[in-house]
Each structure stands twice: as structure tokens, then as C-alpha cells.
Protein backbone atom coordinates (compact mmCIF):
# COMPACT_ATOMS: atom_id res chain seq x y z
CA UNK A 1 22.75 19.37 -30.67
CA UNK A 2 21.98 16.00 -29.67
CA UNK A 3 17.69 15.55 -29.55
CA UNK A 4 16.69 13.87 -26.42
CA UNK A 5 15.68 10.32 -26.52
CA UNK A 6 11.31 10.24 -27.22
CA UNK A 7 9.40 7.21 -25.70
CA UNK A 8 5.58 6.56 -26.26
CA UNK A 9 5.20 5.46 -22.96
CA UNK A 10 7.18 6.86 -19.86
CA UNK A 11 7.16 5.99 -16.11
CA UNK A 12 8.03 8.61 -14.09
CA UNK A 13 9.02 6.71 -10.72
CA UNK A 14 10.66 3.22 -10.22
CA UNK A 15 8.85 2.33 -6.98
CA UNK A 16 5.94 -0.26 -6.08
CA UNK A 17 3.48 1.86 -8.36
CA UNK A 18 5.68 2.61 -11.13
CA UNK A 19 7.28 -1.00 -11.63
CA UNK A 20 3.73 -2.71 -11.35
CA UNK A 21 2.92 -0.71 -13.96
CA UNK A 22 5.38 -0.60 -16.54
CA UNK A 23 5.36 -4.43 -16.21
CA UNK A 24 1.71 -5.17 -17.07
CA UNK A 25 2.09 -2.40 -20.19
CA UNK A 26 5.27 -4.68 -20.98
CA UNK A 27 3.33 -7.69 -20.47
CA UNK A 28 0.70 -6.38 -23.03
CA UNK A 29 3.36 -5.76 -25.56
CA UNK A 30 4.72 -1.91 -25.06
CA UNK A 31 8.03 -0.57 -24.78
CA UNK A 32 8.39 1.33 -21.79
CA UNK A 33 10.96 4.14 -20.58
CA UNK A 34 11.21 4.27 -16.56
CA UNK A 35 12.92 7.16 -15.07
CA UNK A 36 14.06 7.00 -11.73
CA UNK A 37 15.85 9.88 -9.53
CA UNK A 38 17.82 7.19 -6.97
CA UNK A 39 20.17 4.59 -8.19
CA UNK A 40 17.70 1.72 -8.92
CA UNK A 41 14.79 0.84 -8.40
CA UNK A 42 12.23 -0.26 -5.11
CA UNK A 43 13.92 3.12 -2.77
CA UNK A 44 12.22 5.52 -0.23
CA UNK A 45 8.88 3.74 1.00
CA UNK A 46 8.79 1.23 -2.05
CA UNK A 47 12.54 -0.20 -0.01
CA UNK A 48 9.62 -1.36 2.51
CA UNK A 49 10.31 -5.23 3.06
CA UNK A 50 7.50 -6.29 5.68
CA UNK A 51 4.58 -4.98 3.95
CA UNK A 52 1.19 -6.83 4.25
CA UNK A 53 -1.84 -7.26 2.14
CA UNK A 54 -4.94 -8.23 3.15
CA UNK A 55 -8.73 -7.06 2.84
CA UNK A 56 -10.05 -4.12 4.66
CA UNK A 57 -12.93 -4.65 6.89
CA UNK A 58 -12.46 -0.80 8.46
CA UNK A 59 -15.19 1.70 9.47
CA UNK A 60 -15.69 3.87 6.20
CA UNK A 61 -17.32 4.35 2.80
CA UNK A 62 -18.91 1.25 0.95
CA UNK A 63 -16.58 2.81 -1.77
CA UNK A 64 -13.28 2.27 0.29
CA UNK A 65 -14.24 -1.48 0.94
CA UNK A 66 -14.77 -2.21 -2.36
CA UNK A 67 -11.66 -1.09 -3.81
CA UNK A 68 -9.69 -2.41 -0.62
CA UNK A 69 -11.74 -6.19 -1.71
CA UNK A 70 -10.93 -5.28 -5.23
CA UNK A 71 -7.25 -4.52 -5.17
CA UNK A 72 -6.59 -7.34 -2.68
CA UNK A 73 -7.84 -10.23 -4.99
CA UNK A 74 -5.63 -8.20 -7.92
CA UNK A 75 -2.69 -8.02 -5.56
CA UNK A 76 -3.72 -12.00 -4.39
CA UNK A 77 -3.28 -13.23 -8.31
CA UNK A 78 -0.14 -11.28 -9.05
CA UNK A 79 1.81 -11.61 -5.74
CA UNK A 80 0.21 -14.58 -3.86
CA UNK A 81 2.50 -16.96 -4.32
CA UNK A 82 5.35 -14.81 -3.60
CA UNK A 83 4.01 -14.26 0.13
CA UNK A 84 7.35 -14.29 2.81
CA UNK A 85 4.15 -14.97 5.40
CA UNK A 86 0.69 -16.49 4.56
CA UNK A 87 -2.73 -15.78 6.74
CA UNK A 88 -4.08 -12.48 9.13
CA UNK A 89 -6.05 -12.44 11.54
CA UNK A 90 -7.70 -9.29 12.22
CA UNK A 91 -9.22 -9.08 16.14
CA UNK A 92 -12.44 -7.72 17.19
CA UNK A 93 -12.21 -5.06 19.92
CA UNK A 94 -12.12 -5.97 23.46
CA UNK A 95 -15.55 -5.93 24.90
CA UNK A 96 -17.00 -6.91 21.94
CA UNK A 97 -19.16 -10.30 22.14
CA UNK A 98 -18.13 -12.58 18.95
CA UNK A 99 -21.23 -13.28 16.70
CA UNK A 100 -20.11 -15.94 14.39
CA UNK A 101 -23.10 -15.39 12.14
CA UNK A 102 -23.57 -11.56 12.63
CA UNK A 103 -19.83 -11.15 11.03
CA UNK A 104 -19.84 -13.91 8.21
CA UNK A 105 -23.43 -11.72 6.85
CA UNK A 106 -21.31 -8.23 7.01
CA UNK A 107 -18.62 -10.11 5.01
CA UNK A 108 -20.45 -10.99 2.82
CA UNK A 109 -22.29 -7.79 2.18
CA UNK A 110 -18.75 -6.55 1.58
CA UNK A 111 -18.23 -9.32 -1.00
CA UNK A 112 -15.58 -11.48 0.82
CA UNK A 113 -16.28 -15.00 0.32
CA UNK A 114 -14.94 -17.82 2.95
CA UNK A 115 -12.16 -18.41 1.63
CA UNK A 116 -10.77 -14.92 1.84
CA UNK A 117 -12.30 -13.70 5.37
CA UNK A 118 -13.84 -16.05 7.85
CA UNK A 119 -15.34 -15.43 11.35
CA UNK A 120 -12.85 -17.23 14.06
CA UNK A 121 -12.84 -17.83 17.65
CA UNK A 122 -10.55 -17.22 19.98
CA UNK A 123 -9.70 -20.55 20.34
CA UNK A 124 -9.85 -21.28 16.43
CA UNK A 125 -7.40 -17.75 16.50
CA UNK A 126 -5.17 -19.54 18.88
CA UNK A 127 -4.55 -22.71 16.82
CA UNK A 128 -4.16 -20.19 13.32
CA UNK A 129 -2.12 -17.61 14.74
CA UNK A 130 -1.34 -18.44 18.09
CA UNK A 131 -3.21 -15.38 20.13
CA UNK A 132 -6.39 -15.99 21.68
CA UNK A 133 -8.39 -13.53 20.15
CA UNK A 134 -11.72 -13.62 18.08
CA UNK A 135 -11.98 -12.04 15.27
CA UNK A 136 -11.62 -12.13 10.87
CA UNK A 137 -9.10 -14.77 9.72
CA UNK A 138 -7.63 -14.02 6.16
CA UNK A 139 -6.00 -17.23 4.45
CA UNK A 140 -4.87 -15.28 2.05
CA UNK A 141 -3.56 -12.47 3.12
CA UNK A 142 0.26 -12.41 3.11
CA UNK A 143 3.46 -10.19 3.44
CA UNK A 144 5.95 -9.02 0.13
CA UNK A 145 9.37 -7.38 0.28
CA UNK A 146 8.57 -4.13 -1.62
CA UNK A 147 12.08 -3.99 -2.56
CA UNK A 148 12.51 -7.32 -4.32
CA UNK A 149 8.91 -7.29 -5.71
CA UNK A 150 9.58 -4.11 -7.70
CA UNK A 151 13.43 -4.77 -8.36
CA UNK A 152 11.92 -7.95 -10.18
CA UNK A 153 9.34 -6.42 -11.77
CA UNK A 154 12.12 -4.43 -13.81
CA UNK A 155 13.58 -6.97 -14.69
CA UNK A 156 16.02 -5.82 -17.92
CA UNK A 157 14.30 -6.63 -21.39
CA UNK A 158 14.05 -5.99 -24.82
CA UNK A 159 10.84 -3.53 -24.08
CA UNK A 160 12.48 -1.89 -21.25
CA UNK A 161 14.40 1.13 -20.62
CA UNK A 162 15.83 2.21 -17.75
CA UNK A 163 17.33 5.65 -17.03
CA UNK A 164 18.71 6.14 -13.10
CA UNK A 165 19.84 8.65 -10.95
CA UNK A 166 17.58 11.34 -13.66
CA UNK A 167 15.53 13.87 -11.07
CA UNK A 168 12.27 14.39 -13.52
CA UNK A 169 11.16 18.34 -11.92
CA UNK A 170 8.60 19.66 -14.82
CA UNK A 171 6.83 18.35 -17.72
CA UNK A 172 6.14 21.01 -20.44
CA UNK A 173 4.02 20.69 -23.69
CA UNK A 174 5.37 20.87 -27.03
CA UNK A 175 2.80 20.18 -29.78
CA UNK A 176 2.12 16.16 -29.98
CA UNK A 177 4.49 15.30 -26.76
CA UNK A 178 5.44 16.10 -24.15
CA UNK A 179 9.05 17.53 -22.62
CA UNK A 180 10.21 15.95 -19.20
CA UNK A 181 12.91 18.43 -17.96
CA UNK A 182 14.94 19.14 -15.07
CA UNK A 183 15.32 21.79 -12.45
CA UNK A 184 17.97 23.56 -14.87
CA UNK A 185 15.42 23.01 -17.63
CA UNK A 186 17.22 20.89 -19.41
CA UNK A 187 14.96 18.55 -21.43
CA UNK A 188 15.61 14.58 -20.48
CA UNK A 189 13.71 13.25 -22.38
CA UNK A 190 9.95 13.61 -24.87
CA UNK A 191 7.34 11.07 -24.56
CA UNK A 192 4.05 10.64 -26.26
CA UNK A 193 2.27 9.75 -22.81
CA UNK A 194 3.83 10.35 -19.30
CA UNK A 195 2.35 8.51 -16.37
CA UNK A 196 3.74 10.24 -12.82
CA UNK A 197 3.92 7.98 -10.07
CA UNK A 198 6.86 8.98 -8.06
CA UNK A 199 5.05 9.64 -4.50
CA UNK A 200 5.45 12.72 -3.16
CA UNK A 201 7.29 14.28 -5.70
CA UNK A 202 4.69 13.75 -7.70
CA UNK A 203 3.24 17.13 -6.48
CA UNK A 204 5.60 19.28 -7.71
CA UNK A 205 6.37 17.29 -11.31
CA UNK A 206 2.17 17.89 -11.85
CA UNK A 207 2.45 21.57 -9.98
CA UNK A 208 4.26 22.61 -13.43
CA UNK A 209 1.40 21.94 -15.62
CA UNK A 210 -1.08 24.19 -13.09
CA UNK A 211 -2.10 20.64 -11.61
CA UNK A 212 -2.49 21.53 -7.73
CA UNK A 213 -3.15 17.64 -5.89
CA UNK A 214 -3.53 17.77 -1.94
CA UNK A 215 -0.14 15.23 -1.04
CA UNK A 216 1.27 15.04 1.70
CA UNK A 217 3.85 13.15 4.13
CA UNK A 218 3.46 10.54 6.52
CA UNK A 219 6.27 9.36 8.52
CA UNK A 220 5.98 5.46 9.64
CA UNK A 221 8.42 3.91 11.88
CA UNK A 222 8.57 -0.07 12.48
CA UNK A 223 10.26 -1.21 15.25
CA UNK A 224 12.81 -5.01 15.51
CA UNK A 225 12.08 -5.86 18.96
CA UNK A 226 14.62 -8.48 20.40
CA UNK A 227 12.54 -11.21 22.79
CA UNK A 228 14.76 -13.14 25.82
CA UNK A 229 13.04 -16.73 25.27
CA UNK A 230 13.08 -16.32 29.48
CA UNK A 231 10.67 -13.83 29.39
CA UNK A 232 6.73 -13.76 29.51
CA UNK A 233 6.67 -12.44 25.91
CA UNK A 234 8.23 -15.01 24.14
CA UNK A 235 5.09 -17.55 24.68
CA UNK A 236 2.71 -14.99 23.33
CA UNK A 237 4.54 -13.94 20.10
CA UNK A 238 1.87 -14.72 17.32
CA UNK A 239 2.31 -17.62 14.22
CA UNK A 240 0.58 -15.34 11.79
CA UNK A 241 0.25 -11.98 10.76
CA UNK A 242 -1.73 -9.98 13.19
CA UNK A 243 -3.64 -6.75 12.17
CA UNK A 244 -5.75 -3.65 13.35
CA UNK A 245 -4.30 -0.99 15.82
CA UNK A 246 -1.11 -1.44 13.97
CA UNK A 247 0.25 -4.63 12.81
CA UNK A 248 2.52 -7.39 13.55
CA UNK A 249 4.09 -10.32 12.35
CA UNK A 250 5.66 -13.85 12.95
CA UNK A 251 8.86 -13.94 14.71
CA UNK A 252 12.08 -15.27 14.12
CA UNK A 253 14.78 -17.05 16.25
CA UNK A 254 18.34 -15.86 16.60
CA UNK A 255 21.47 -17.79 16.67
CA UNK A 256 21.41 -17.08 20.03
CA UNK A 257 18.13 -17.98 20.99
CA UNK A 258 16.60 -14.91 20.93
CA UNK A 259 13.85 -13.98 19.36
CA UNK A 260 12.99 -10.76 16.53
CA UNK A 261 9.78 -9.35 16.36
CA UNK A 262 8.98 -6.90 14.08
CA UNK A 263 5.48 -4.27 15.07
CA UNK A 264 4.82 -0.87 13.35
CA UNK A 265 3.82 1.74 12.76
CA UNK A 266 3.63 4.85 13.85
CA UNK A 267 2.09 7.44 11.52
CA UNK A 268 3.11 10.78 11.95
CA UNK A 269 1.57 13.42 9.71
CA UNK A 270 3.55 16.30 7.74
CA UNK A 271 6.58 14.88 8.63
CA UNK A 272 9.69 13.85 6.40
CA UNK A 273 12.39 12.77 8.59
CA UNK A 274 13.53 9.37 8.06
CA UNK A 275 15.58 8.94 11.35
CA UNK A 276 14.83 5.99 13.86
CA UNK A 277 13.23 7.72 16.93
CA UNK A 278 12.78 6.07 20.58
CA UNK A 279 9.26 7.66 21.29
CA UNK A 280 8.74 5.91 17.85
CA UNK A 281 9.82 2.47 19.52
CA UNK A 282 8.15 3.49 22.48
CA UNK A 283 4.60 4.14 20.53
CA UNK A 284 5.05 0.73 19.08
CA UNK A 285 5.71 -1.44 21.91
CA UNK A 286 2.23 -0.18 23.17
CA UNK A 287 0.74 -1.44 19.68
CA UNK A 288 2.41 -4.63 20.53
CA UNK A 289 0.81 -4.93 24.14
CA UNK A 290 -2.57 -4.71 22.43
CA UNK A 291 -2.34 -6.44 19.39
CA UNK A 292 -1.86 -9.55 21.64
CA UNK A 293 -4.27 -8.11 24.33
CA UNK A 294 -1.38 -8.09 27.08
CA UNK A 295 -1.88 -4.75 28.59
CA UNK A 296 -0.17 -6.47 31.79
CA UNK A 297 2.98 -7.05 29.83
CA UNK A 298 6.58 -5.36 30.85
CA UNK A 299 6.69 -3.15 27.45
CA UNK A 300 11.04 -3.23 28.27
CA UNK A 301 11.10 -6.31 27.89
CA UNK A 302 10.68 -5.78 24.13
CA UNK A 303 14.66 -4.70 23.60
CA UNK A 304 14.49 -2.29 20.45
CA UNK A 305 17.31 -3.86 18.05
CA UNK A 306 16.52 -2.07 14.55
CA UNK A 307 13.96 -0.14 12.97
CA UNK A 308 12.53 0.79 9.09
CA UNK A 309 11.57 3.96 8.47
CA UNK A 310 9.37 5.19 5.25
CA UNK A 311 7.80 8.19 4.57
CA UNK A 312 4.66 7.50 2.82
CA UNK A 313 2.36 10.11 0.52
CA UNK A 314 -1.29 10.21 1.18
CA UNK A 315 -4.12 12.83 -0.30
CA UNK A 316 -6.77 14.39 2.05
CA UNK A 317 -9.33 11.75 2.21
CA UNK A 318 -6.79 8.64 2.31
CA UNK A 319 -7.79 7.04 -1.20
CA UNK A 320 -4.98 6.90 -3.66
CA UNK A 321 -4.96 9.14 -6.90
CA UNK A 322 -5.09 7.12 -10.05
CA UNK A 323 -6.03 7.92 -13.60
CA UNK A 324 -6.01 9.87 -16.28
CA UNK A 325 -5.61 13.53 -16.50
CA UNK A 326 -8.40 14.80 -18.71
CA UNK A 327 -7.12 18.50 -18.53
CA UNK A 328 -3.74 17.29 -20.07
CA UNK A 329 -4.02 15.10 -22.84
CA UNK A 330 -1.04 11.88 -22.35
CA UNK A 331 -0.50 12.57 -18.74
CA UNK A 332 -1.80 9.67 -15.93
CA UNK A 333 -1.38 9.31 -12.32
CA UNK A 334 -0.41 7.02 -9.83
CA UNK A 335 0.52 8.52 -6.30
CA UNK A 336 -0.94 8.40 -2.55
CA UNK A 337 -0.46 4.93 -2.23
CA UNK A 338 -0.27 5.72 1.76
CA UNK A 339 0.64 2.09 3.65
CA UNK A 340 -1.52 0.44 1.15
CA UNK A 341 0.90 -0.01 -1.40
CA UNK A 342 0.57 -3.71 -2.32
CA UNK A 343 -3.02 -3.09 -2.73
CA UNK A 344 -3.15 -0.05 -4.59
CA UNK A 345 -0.32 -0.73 -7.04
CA UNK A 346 -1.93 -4.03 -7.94
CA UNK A 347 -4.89 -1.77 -8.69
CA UNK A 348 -2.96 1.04 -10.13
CA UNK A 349 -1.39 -1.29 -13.05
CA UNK A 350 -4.30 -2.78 -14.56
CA UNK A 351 -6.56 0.66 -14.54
CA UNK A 352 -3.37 3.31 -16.07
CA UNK A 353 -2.30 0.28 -18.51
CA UNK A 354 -6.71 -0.22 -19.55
CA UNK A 355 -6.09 3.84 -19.46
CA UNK A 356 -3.15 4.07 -21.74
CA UNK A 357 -3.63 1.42 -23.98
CA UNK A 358 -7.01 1.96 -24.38
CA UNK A 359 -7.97 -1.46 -22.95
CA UNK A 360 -11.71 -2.82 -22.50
CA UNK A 361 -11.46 -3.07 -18.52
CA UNK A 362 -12.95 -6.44 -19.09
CA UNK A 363 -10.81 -8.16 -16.03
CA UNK A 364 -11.72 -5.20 -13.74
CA UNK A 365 -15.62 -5.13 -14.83
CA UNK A 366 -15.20 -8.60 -13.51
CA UNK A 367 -14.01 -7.75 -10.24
CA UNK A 368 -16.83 -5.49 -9.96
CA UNK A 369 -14.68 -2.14 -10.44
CA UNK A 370 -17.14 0.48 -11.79
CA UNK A 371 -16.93 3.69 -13.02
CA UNK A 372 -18.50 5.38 -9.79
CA UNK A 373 -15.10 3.68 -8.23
CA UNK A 374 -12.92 4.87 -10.99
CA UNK A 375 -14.28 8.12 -10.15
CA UNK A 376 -13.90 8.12 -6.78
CA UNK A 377 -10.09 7.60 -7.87
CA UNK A 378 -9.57 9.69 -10.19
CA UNK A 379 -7.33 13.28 -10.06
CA UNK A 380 -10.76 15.13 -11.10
CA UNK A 381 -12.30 14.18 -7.39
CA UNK A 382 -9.63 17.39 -5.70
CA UNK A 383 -9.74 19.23 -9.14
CA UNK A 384 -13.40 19.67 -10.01
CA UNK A 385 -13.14 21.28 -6.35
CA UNK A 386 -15.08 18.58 -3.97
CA UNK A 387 -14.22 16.07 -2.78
CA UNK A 388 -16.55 13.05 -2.88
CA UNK A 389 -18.31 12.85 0.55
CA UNK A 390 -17.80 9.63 3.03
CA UNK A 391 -14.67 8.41 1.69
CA UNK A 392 -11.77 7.17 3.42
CA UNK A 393 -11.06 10.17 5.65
CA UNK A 394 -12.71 8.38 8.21
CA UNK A 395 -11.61 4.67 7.70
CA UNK A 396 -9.10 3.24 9.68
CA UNK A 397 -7.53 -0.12 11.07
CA UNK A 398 -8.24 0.91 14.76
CA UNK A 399 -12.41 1.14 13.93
CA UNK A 400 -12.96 -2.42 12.28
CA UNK A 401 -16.64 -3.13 10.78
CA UNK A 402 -17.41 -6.16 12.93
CA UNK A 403 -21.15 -6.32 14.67
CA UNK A 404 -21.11 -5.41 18.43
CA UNK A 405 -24.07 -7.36 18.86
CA UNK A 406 -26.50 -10.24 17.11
CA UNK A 407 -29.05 -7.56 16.44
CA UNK A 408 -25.87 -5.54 14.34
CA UNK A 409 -26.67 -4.30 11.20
């Protein structure tokens, strides 16, 4: 009998999470195995190409924030110049009186300099993104194609190996290593140290080790909206990204003079169907109405002509899971990336490769990542049995943290 291959390092996954991290262990000079169960890499969710990245400014913990400020200015350095679009703007809520100095100090508190978020008008909104709507403009905030980010990020080289179409269902211990077998039992493969980041799935690989993590599905539908230049729409579509209930961004012309806009998404708990839905299109042309404040809009005039569909994973209080598994010696986590996955995988790399490698953490102590916030990532958070109290269960896009009034604090 033929032994399985053994790798000291293997990526379970070949998505977003899983290629960013293989590549900065590469990058550090490992040998990596990745094992993926569809074709090739960048699939399911991690096939995503209109994602955005930008800070969070969103109603929540102080620990949310930070990691949102944190893994944007990762994601910013690794990514940035690869942006398909380049600046957000993020609107304060109608009835809201702008307070150009009572948002530039909460800002600040949540350590965003200038030159990431700045306080705009509605008529400095209108000549940056082309809607007239106060609010937070990011300069740097941008859009990837999750697709060709991670396809590239797997790139084939001497430290790489790449095994596809291989469904990873249980890991079992076996002295020194460990066995990653599937559902006939059938060992694939041994590795030294196994880092699981393959989304959902990732609840039933870590399930056969007695590891019990609280995933679960979100469906998210975007929505290609065709435009008639004719029509009242067409002179309000936005130059820029625009963010908060939902998101949008620039449009496109058509050869035939038409124009595509693309708004999403819906988010639909508990569900894993990946089929285009009208009342999905439906849901999102109301996003679109108040992303550019046009409640008086004809919503069918936005023709739906395409859609994306991705079925995200979250955990119960909407921060990712990453890190180590203390319980099983060799085994690390990535998963729950939710619609954050530019920001989280940026994250994600540099704290499992620190992790694996036993690295100093110098670049994230820099940053300002602690180890309260590595906690407050970690597995142990839903195993210890509590969850840390005033996380992200309650943050959103739809409740941004921007002063109703001067006397705001």
C-alpha cells in the first residue's frame, strides 16, 4: 500500500481565506499543501467579483471597529493597488444634521486618520461620488474580484501544492500528525499542522474532532440592473462606491447605450439556495432607491438583467473565527468570514501564519492588534461556553456611528 502524501503545513479550503493564507506562509518561506473540494480555486462565495473593502464606522463593540480599522489598512497594503473601483462614501441617515467636526472627533476616536475617512458634505459627496448626500468619504476604500484575487494568490510554485476536486470530511489524530480523510475514510493525506478554512464546511471537518462552532448560512443575492439613459435614473447613478443599507457601485455603459448597475444584497439567514430570486431583485431595487435617497423613483425602471448569488458563513455574534485550536494541538481556523471577506482574510493571513510559524506579531502589534482582540477572535470565545458580551451581534451597515447632533458623544 501506497502511504498518503504528509505536508507540514495544509490548507484545507482554496477560497479568499485559504489562498491569503497559504500565500503569506509561502511568502515567509514554507511549503504549503492546499486542498480544495471544487475544481480550482476562488468558488462558492470566494467566486464573488464586486466585493468592497472599506472601514466600518457601524453601531457596535469598540472591539468590532478596531478589527474592521485593523483588517482594512492590512487588506489596503496587500490589495490596494489592485482596486477595480477606488473611494466610498458612506451617508449619514436622513434627518440627521451633518456636524463636520462632531464626526471627524468620532473618527478619530476610532483611529481613522484623514486620509482614510473624512467628514463630507453633500455637495463635497456630489463632486466625489456624484449623490448629494453627507456623510464619511473613504479614499481608500476600493472593490476586488474575489475570484481573480485568490486564483492569483495560488499562483503554481516551487512551495506549492495543489490537490483539486479532494472533499476533506474528518481529520483524525495519529500520534505526531494528523490524518485528513474522506467520507469513506479513506486517508488523503497526513500533515503536521492543518489549518481549516473552507466556510461552512468547516463545521463538520472540526465536528469530527468533538469541535462544536455555531456556523451558519447566509444567502446574499446582488442584483445587474439595466438603466434606459431616457430615464430619471440614469442622472443619479453614483461615480463611486456607495455604502450603508446595502451597497452599490459605479455603473457601466452598454454598447447600446444602456447602462449596468450593480446593488446587493439581500441577506437571508439559514438559507443555502443559490438560485436568482425576483423578491431578491425586488428587495434590492428598494436598497437602490435609498442608497441615492430617491424614494420618489419608479423602482421598474431598474430592468433586472443578471444577478450573483453567494452563500456566505457567519458565527452567532458576526465576528469571524480565527486562530489556533488550543484543545487540538496543529489544528487553526479560519471561517465566518460573513460579507467581510476582503477584510477578514487580510487579517486571517498574517495572525494563522504569526500562529503557525510561530511569528513575533510585530506588524500586527503595530497596527494596534492586541491580545484582548485576538481573543475576541479566537475558537475558545463559543468553546469556553460564553460568548464575549457587546460584540458584533449588534453591528450593522444600516446603524452607522455618526453624531446626530454637535452635543454627540
Amino acid at each position: 500500500m501506497i502511504a498518503p502524501q504528509h505536508h507540514g503545513i495544509v490548507v484545507i479550503g482554496a477560497g479568499i481565506a485559504g489562498a491569503s493564507i497559504a500565500h503569506e506562509i509561502i511568502s515567509r518561506g514554507y511549503a504549503v499543501c492546499v486542498v480544495e473540494s471544487e475544481s480550482g480555486p476562488g468558488t462558492a462565495c470566494s467566486s464573488h467579483p464586486y466585493a468592497i473593502a472599506h472601514p466600518h464606522i457601524t453601531r457596535g463593540s469598540a472591539t468590532l471597529l478596531q478589527l474592521t480599522r485593523i483588517a482594512f489598512e492590512l487588506a489596503l497594503a496587500r490589495w490596494g493597488d489592485q482596486w477595480l473601483h477606488r473611494g466610498a462614501l458612506h451617508p449619514i441617515k436622513n434627518g440627521i444634521e451633518f456636524n463636520r467636526e462632531a464626526i471627524a472627533l468620532q473618527l478619530n476616536k476610532l483611529g481613522l486618520r484623514p486620509e482614510i475617512a473624512l467628514p463630507v458634505s453633500a455637495e463635497e459627496a456630489s463632486q466625489l461620488a456624484g449623490v448629494a448626500r453627507a456623510g464619511v468619504w473613504f479614499a481608500n476604500a476600493g472593490m476586488l474580484s474575489l475570484e481573480k484575487t485568490t486564483q492569483q494568490l495560488l499562483q503554481p510554485c516551487a512551495q506549492l501544492t495543489q490537490i483539486n476536486q479532494v472533499k476533506i470530511d474528518a481529520l483524525v489524530r495519529e500520534g505526531n500528525r494528523w490524518l485528513l480523510t474522506d467520507a469513506a475514510k479513506n486517508i488523503i493525506l497526513s500533515a503536521d499542522k492543518v489549518i481549516v478554512a473552507a466556510g461552512l464546511p468547516s463545521k463538520k471537518i472540526l465536528s469530527s474532532i468533538q469541535i462544536k462552532l455555531p456556523l451558519k448560512p447566509v444567502r446574499g443575492q446582488l442584483s445587474f440592473f439595466r438603466v434606459k439613459p431616457t430615464n430619471d435614473w440614469a442622472a443619479r447613478l453614483p461615480r463611486a462606491i456607495i455604502c450603508g443599507d446595502g451597497y452599490c457601485i459605479p455603473a457601466n455603459r452598454l454598447e447600446n447605450g444602456d447602462m449596468r448597475w450593480i446593488v446587493g444584497s439581500s441577506f437571508d439567514e439559514n438559507e443555502t439556495d443559490n438560485h436568482p430570486r425576483s423578491e431578491s431583485d425586488r428587495f434590492n431595487q428598494e436598497q437602490a432607491a435609498g442608497l441615492l435617497n430617491y424614494a420618489e423613483g419608479d423602482q421598474s425602471e431598474l430592468m433586472p438583467d443578471g444577478q450573483f448569488v453567494g452563500i456566505r458563513c457567519v458565527a452567532g455574534d458576526r465576528l469571524p473565527i480565527i486562530g489556533a485550536l488550543p484543545q487540538r494541538p496543529g489544528i487553526f481556523v479560519a471561517t465566518a468570514l460573513g460579507s467581510r471577506g476582503i477584510l477578514w482574510s487580510a487579517l486571517a493571513a498574517k495572525l494563522i501564519a504569526d500562529q503557525v510559524l510561530a511569528g513575533d506579531f510585530a506588524l500586527l502589534a503595530r497596527l494596534g492588534f492586541t491580545s484582548a482582540l485576538a481573543a475576541a477572535l479566537a475558537p475558545d470565545r463559543f468553546l469556553a461556553g460564553a460568548t464575549p458580551p457587546a460584540l458584533g451581534a449588534l453591528a450593522s451597515n444600516s446603524n452607522p456611528i455618526l453624531p446626530p447632533s454637535p452635543r454627540a458623544k
